[in-house]
Protein backbone atom coordinates (compact mmCIF):
# COMPACT_ATOMS: atom_id res chain seq x y z
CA UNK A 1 7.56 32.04 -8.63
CA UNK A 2 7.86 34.58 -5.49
CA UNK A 3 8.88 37.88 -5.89
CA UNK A 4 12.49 36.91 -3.84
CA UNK A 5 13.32 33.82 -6.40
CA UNK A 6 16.82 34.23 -7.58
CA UNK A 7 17.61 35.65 -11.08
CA UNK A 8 17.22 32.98 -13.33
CA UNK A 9 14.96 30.81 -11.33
CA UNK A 10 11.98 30.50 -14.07
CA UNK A 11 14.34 29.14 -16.43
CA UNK A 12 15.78 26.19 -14.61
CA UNK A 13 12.25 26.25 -13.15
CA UNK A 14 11.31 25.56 -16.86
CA UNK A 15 14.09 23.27 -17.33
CA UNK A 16 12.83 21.28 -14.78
CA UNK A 17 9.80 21.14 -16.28
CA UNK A 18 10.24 19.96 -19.75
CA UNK A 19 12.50 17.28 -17.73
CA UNK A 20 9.81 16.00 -15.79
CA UNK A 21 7.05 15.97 -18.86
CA UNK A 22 9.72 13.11 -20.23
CA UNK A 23 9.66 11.50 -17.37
CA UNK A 24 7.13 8.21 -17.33
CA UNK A 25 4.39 7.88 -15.15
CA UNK A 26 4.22 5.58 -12.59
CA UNK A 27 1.00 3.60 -11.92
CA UNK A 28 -0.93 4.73 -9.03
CA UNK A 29 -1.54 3.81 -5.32
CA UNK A 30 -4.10 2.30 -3.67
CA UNK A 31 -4.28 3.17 0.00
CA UNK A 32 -5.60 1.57 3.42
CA UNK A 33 -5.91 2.99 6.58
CA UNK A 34 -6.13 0.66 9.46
CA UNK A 35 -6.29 1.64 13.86
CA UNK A 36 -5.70 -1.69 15.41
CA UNK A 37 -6.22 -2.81 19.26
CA UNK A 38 -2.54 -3.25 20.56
CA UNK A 39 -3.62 -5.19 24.00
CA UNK A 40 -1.05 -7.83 23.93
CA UNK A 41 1.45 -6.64 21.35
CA UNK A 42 4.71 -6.89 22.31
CA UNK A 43 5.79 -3.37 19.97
CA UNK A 44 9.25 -3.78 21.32
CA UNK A 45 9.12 -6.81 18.68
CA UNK A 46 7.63 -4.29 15.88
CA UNK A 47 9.21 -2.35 12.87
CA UNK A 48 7.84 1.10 12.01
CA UNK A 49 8.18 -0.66 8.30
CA UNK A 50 7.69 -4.08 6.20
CA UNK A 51 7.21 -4.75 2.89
CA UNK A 52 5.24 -7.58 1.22
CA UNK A 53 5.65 -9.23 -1.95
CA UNK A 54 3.56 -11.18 -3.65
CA UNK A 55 6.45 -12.63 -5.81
CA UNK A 56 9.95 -11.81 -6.02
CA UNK A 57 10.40 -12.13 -10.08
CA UNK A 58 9.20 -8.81 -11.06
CA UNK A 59 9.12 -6.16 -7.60
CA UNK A 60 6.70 -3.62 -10.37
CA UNK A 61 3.95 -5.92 -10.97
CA UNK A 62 0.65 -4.87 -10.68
CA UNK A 63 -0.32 -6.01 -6.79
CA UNK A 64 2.60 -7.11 -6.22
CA UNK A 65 4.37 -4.92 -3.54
CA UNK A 66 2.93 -3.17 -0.41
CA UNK A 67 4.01 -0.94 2.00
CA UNK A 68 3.18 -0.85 5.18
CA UNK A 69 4.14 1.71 7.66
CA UNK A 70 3.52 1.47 11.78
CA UNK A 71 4.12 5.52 12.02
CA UNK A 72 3.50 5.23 16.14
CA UNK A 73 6.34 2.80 16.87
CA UNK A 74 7.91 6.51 16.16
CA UNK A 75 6.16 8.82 17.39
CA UNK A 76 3.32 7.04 19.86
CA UNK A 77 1.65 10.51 20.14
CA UNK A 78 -0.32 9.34 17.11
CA UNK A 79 -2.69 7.12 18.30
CA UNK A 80 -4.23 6.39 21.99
CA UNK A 81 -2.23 4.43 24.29
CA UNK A 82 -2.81 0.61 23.28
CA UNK A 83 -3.48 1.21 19.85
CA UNK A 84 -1.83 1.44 16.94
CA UNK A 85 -2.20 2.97 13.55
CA UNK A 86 -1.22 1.43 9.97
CA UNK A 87 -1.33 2.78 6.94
CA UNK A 88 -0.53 0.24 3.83
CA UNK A 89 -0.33 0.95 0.14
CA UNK A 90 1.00 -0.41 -3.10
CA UNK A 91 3.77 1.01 -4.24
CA UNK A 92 3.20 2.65 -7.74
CA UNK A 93 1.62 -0.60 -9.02
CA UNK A 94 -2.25 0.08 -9.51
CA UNK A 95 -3.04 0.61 -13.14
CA UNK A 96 -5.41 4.31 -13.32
CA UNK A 97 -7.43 2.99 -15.84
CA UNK A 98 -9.36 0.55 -14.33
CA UNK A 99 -10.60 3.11 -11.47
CA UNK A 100 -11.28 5.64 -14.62
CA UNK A 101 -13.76 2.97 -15.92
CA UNK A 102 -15.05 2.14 -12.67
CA UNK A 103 -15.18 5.65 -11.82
CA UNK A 104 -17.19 6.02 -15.21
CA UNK A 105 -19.34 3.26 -14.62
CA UNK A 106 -21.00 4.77 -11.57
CA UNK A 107 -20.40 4.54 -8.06
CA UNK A 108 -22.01 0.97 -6.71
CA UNK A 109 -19.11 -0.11 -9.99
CA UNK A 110 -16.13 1.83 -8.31
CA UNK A 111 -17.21 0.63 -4.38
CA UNK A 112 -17.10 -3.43 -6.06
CA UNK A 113 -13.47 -2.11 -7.79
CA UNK A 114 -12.32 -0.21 -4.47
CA UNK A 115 -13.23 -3.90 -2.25
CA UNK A 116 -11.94 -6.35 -4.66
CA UNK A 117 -8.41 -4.18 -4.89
CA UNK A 118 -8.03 -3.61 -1.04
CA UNK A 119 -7.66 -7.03 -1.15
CA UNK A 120 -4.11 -7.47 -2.10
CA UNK A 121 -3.46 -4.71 1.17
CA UNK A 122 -5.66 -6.64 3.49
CA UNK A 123 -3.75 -10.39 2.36
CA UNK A 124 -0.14 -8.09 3.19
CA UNK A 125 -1.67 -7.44 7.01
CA UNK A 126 -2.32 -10.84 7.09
CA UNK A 127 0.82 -11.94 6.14
């Protein structure tokens, strides 16, 4: 903690702590990056968010949701006039273990893991 932290503060700091270490883990994210040609876009039409489901029955499946964020309907300093930037991910619902094995395995087995799972992101673009 920093020398000016309140009396106290490493207690509830440990508090806070021992909270969190009962806390369950969420899966993990899988991420895609994505600069698109706008030419012809009407991004009037646009939100700077969408979701896509794969199925509504259970929002925490594995693949199932994905976020995707258009960060320069905001703030259009992010990207070159005409373009656009995307960034799409799912939400807390990638097991760790498979990339673990894959990781494990070697690299050529974690590239095949890292193209079949982007998948699931590049279907949500479509869609």
């Amino acid at each position: 903690l920093p020398a000016q932290a309140p009396a106290g503060a490493a207690g509830a700091v440990e508090e806070l702590r021992e909270d969190w270490g009962q806390t369950p883990m969420t899966r993990s994210y899988i991420h895609l990056h994505v600069g698109l040609d706008a030419a012809g876009l009407d991004l009037a039409a646009l939100e700077p968010h969408y979701t896509s489901m794969a199925a509504w029955d259970d929002v925490t499946a594995e693949q199932n949701m994905v976020a995707i964020s258009n960060p320069a309907l905001l703030d259009p300093s992010l990207c070159p006039e005409g373009k656009l930037i995307l960034h799409m991910y799912g939400a807390g619902n990638e097991p760790f273990g498979i990339w673990s094995d894959a990781d494990a395995a070697g690299r050529p087995a974690y590239e095949r893991l890292k193209e079949e799972r982007a998948r699931r992101l590049w279907e949500a673009l479509e869609t």
